[in-house]
Protein backbone atom coordinates (compact mmCIF):
# COMPACT_ATOMS: atom_id res chain seq x y z
CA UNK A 1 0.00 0.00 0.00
CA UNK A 2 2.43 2.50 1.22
CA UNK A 3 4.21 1.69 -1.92
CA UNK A 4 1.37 2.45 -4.20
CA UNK A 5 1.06 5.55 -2.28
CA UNK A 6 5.11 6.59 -3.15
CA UNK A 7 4.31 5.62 -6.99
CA UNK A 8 0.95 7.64 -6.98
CA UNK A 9 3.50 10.61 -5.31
CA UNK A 10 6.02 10.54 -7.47
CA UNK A 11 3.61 10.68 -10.58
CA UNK A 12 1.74 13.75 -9.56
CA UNK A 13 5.21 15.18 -8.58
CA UNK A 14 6.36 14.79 -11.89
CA UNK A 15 3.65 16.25 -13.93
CA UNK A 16 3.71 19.22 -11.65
CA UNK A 17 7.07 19.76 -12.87
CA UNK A 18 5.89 19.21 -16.28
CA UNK A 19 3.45 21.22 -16.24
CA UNK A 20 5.31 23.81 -14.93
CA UNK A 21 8.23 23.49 -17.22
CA UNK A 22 4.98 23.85 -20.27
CA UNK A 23 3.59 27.01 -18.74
CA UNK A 24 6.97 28.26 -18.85
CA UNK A 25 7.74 27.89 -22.83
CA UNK A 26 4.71 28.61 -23.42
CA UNK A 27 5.14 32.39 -21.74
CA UNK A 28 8.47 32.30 -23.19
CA UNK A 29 7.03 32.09 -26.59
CA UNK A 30 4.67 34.36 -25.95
CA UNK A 31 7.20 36.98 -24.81
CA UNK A 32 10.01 36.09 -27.75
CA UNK A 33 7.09 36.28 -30.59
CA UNK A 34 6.10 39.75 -29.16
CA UNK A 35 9.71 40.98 -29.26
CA UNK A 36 10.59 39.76 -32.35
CA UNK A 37 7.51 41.72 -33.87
CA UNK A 38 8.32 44.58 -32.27
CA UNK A 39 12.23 44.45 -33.47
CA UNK A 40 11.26 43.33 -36.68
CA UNK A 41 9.05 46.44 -37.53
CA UNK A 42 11.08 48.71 -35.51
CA UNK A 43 14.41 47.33 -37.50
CA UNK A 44 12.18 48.05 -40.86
CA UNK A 45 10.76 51.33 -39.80
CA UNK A 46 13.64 53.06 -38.56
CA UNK A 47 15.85 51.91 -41.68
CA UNK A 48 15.28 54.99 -43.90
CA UNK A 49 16.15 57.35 -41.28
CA UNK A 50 18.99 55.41 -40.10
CA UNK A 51 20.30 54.63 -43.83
CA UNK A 52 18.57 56.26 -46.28
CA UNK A 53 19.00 60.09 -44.52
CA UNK A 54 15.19 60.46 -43.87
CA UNK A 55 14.36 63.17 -41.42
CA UNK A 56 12.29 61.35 -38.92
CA UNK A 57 10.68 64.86 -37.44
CA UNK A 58 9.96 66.05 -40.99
CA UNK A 59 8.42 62.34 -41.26
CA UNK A 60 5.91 63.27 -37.99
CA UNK A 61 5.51 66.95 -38.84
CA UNK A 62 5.11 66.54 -42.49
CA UNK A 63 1.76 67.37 -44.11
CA UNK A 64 2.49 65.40 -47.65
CA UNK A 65 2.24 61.65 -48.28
CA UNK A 66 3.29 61.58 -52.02
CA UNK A 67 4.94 58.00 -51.86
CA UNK A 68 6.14 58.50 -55.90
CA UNK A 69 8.02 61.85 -55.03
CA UNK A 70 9.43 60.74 -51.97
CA UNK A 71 6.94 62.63 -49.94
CA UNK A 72 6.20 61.25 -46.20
CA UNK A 73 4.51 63.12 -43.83
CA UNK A 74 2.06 61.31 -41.19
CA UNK A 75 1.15 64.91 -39.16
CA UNK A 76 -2.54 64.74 -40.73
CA UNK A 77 -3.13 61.01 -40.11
CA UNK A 78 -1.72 61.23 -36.50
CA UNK A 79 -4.06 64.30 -35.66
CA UNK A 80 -6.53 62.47 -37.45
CA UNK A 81 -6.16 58.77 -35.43
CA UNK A 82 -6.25 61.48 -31.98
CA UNK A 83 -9.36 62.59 -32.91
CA UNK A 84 -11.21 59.13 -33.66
CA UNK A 85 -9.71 57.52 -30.61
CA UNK A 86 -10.08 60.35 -27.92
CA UNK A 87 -13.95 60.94 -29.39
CA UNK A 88 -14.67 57.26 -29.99
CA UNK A 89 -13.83 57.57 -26.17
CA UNK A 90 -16.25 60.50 -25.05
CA UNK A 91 -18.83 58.58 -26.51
CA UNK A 92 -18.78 54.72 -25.47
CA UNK A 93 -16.81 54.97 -21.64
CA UNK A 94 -20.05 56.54 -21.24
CA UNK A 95 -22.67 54.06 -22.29
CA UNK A 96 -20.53 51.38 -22.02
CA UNK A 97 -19.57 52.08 -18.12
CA UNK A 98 -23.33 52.69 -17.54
CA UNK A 99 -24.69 49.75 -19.35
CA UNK A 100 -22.16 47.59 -17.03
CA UNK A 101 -24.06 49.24 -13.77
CA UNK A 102 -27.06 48.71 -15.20
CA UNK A 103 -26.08 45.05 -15.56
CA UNK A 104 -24.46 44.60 -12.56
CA UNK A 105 -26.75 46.34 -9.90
CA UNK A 106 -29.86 47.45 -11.06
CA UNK A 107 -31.13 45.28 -13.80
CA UNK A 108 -33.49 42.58 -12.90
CA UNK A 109 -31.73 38.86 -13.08
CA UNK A 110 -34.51 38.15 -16.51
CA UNK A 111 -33.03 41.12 -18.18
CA UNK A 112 -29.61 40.88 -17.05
CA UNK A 113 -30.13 37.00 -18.92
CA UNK A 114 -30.91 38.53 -22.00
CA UNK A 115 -28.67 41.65 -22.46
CA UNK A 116 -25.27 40.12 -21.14
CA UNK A 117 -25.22 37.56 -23.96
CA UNK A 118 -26.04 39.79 -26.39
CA UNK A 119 -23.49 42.06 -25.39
CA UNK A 120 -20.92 39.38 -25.74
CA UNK A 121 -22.21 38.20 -29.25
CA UNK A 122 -21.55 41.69 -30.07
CA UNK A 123 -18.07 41.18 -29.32
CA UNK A 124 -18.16 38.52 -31.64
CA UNK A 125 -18.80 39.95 -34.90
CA UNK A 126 -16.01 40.34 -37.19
CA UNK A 127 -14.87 44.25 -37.85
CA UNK A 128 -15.45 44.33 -41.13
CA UNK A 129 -19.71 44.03 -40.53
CA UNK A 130 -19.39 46.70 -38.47
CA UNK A 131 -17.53 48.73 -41.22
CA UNK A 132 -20.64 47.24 -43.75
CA UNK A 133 -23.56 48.62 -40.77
CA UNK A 134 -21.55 51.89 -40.77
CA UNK A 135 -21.47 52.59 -44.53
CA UNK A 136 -24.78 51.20 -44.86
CA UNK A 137 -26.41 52.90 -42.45
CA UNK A 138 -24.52 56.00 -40.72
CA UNK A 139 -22.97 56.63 -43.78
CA UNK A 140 -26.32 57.67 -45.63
CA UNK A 141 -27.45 58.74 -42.34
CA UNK A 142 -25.29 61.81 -42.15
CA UNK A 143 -25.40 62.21 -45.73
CA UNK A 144 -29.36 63.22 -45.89
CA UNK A 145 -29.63 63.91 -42.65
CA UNK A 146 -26.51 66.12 -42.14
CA UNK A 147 -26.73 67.48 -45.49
CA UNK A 148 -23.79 66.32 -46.34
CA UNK A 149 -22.12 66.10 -49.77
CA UNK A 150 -20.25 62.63 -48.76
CA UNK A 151 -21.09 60.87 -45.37
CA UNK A 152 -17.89 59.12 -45.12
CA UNK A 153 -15.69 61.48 -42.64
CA UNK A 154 -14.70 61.84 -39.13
CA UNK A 155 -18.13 61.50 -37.28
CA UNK A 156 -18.79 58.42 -38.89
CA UNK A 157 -15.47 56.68 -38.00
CA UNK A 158 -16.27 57.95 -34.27
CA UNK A 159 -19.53 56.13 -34.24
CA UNK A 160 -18.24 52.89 -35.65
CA UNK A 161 -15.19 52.98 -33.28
CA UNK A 162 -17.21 53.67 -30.10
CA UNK A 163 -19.92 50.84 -31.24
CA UNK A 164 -17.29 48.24 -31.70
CA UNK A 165 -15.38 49.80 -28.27
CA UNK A 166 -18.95 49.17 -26.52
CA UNK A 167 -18.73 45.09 -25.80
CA UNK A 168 -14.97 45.34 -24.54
CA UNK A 169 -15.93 47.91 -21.94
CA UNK A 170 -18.98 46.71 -20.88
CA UNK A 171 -18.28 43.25 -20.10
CA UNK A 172 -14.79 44.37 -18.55
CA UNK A 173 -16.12 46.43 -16.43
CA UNK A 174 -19.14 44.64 -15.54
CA UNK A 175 -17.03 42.20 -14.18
CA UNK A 176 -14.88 44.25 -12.14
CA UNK A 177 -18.41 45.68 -10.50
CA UNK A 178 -19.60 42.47 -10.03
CA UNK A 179 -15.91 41.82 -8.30
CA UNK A 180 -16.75 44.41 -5.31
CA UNK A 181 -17.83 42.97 -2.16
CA UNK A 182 -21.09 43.57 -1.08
CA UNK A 183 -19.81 44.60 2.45
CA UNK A 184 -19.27 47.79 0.60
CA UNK A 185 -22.52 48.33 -0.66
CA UNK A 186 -23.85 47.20 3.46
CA UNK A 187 -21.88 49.82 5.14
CA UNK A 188 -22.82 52.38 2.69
CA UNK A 189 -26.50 51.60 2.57
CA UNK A 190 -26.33 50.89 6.41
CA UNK A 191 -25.40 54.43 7.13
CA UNK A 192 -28.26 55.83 5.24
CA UNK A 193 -26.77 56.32 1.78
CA UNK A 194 -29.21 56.01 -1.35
CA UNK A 195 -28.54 53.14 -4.17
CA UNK A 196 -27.68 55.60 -6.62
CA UNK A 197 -24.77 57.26 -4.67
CA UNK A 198 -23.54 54.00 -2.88
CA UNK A 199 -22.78 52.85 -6.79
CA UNK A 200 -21.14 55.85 -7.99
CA UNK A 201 -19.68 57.12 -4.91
CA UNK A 202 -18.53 53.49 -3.32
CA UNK A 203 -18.85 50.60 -5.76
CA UNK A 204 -17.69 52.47 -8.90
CA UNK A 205 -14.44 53.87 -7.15
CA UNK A 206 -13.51 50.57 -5.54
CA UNK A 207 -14.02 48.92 -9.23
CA UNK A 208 -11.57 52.02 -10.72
CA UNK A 209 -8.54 49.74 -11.54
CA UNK A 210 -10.89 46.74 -13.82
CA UNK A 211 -13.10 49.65 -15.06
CA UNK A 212 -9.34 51.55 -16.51
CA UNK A 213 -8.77 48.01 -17.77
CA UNK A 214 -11.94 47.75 -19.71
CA UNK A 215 -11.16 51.48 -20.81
CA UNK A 216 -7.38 50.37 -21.91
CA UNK A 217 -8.95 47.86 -23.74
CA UNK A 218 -11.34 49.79 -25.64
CA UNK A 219 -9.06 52.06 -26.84
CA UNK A 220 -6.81 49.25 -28.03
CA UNK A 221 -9.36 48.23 -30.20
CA UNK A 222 -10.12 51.91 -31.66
CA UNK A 223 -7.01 52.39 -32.38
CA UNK A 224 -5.82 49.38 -34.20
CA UNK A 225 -9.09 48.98 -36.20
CA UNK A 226 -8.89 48.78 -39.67
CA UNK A 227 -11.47 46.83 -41.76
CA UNK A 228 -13.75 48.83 -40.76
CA UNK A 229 -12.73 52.31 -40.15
CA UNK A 230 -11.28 52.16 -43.99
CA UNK A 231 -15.13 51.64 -45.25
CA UNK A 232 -16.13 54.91 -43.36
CA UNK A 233 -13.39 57.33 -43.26
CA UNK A 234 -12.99 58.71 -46.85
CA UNK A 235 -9.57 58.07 -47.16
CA UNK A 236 -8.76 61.92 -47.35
CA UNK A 237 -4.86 63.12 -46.25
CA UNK A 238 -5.52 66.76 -45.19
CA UNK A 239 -5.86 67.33 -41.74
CA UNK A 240 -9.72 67.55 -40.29
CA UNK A 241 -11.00 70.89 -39.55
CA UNK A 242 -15.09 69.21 -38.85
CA UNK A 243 -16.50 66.35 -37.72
CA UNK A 244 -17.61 65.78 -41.13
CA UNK A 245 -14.14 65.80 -43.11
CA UNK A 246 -13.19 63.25 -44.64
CA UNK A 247 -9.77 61.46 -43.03
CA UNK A 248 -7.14 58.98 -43.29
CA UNK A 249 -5.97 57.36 -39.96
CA UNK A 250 -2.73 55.57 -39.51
CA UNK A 251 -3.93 52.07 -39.79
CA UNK A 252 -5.75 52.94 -42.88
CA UNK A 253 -3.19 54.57 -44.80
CA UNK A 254 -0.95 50.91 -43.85
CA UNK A 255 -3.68 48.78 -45.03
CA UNK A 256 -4.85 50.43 -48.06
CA UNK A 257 -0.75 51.00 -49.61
CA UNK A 258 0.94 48.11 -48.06
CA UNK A 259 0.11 45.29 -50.40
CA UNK A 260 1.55 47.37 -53.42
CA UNK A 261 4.38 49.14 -51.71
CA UNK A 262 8.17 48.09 -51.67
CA UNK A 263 11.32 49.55 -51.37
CA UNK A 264 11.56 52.88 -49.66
CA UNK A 265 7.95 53.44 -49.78
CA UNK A 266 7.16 49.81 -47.78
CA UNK A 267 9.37 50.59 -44.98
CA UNK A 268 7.65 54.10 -44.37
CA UNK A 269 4.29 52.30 -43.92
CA UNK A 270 6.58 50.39 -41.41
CA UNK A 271 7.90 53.94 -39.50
CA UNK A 272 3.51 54.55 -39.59
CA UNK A 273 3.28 51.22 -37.51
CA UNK A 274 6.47 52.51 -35.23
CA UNK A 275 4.38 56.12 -34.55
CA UNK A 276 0.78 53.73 -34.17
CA UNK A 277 2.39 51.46 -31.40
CA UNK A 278 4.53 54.37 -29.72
CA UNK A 279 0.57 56.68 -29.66
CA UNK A 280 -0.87 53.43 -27.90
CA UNK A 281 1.87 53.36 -25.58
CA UNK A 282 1.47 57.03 -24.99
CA UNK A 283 -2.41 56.59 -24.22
CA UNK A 284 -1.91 54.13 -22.09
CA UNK A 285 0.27 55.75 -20.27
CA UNK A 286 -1.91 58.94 -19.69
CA UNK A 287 -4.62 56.62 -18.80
CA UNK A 288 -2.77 55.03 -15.78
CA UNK A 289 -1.37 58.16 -14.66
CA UNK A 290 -5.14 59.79 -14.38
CA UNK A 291 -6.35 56.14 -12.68
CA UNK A 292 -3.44 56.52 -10.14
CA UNK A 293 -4.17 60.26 -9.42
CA UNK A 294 -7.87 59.06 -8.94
CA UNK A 295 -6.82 56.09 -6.41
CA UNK A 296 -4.68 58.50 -4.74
């Protein structure tokens, strides 16, 4: 028996160690395939200006994107990517953080059945429909409405972004609500505080750091969408002066040139991927300054 017992040990000894050892590649693959993406467009983007005497602040600053005279300036399609993202923003942190209380604390469990699922199925759908709904929809929907000469432009890639922004935030964030515990709502309601401020005054604060997540998150996905923002934008390279110019953002300019360009031209759209990751790294870095100010 007792050596039954040893054998039985030393087998679930062993695959702990083996299981170990397989989390372990596994995160080192994970970490090696991200850095060898990030050298491997950083070593393409930074080429020209390293060998090819490109000015890389003429490159940022630069109003012209004439690939076939050598022209490469990003400035419009930066100001133009800062615009979609930081109004995609105004519009679904809003209705996406509310729908999550709504879900988590006030909705009846029937409703809550209903709405969650759909929410997720929402996160589901591939980018692209969402590009078809917007130029099939808030595309003419401006147009007559707006009386606009073209719908595609600015307002119309905010809508789409903060639609598609909508399921990330709202589950995220649901979940970090749901994540409180309820000895903060007691002790709140307990000293005689309503519902209404006991959510946004105790549960919503203690929920900050999953609700900057879901926020994080969001923006990820408004910044690096593509499919969908190129079927509403308008693909114009001047910078926008109205919510209904129409734009060029960084990822579309790289999807719509890279499958022709080479050379000189390729490894530009390459220095546009370098400026896309280094504005997501900015973002995010604004964001968790502001959510540690708040927690302090």
């Amino acid at each position: 028996m007792s050596g039954f017992m040893e054998k039985s040990n030393r087998r679930k000894y062993f695959l702990e160690k083996l299981s170990g050892k397989l989390f372990l590649i596994c995160a080192f693959i994970s970490v090696i395939s991200l850095a060898l993406i990030i050298s491997f467009v950083f070593f393409k983007g930074f080429r020209p200006f390293v060998a090819e005497g490109y000015n890389f602040i003429q490159f940022l600053l630069g109003y012209d994107w004439v690939p076939g005279e050598g022209h490469f300036g990003v400035f419009p399609m930066i100001v133009t990517s800062l615009y979609a993202t930081i109004g995609a923003l105004i519009i679904g942190v809003p209705i996406g953080l509310f729908t999550a209380v709504f879900l988590a604390e006030i909705a009846p469990k029937p409703i809550v059945k209903i709405l969650s699922p759909a929410v997720q199925l929402l996160a589901g759908i591939p980018s692209v429909l969402f590009g078809v709904f917007g130029l099939a929809v808030i595309v003419p929907f401006l147009q007559n409405y707006l009386g606009l000469a073209k719908g595609q432009s600015l307002i119309a890639v905010i809508i789409v972004l903060a639609i598609m922004m909508l399921p990330t935030i709202v589950t995220v964030s649901e979940t970090a609500i749901r994540s409180v515990p309820q000895s903060y709502r007691e002790g709140s309601l307990a000293l005689g505080v309503s519902e209404m401020r006991t959510i946004f005054k105790v549960v919503i604060p203690a929920a900050k750091s999953g609700i900057m997540a879901a926020i994080v998150l969001g923006m990820g996905r408004a910044i690096g969408e593509t499919m969908a923002v190129i079927l509403v934008a308008g693909n114009s390279l001047m910078i926008p002066t109205s919510l209904t110019d129409s734009v060029r953002p960084l990822t579309t300019n790289i999807a719509l040139e890279m499958g022709y360009a080479a050379g000189i031209h390729q490894e530009m759209l390459f220095a546009t991927g370098i400026v896309l990751f280094s504005f997501i790294l900015i973002l995010n870095f604004i964001l968790a300054k502001i959510s540690a100010k708040g927690g302090q």
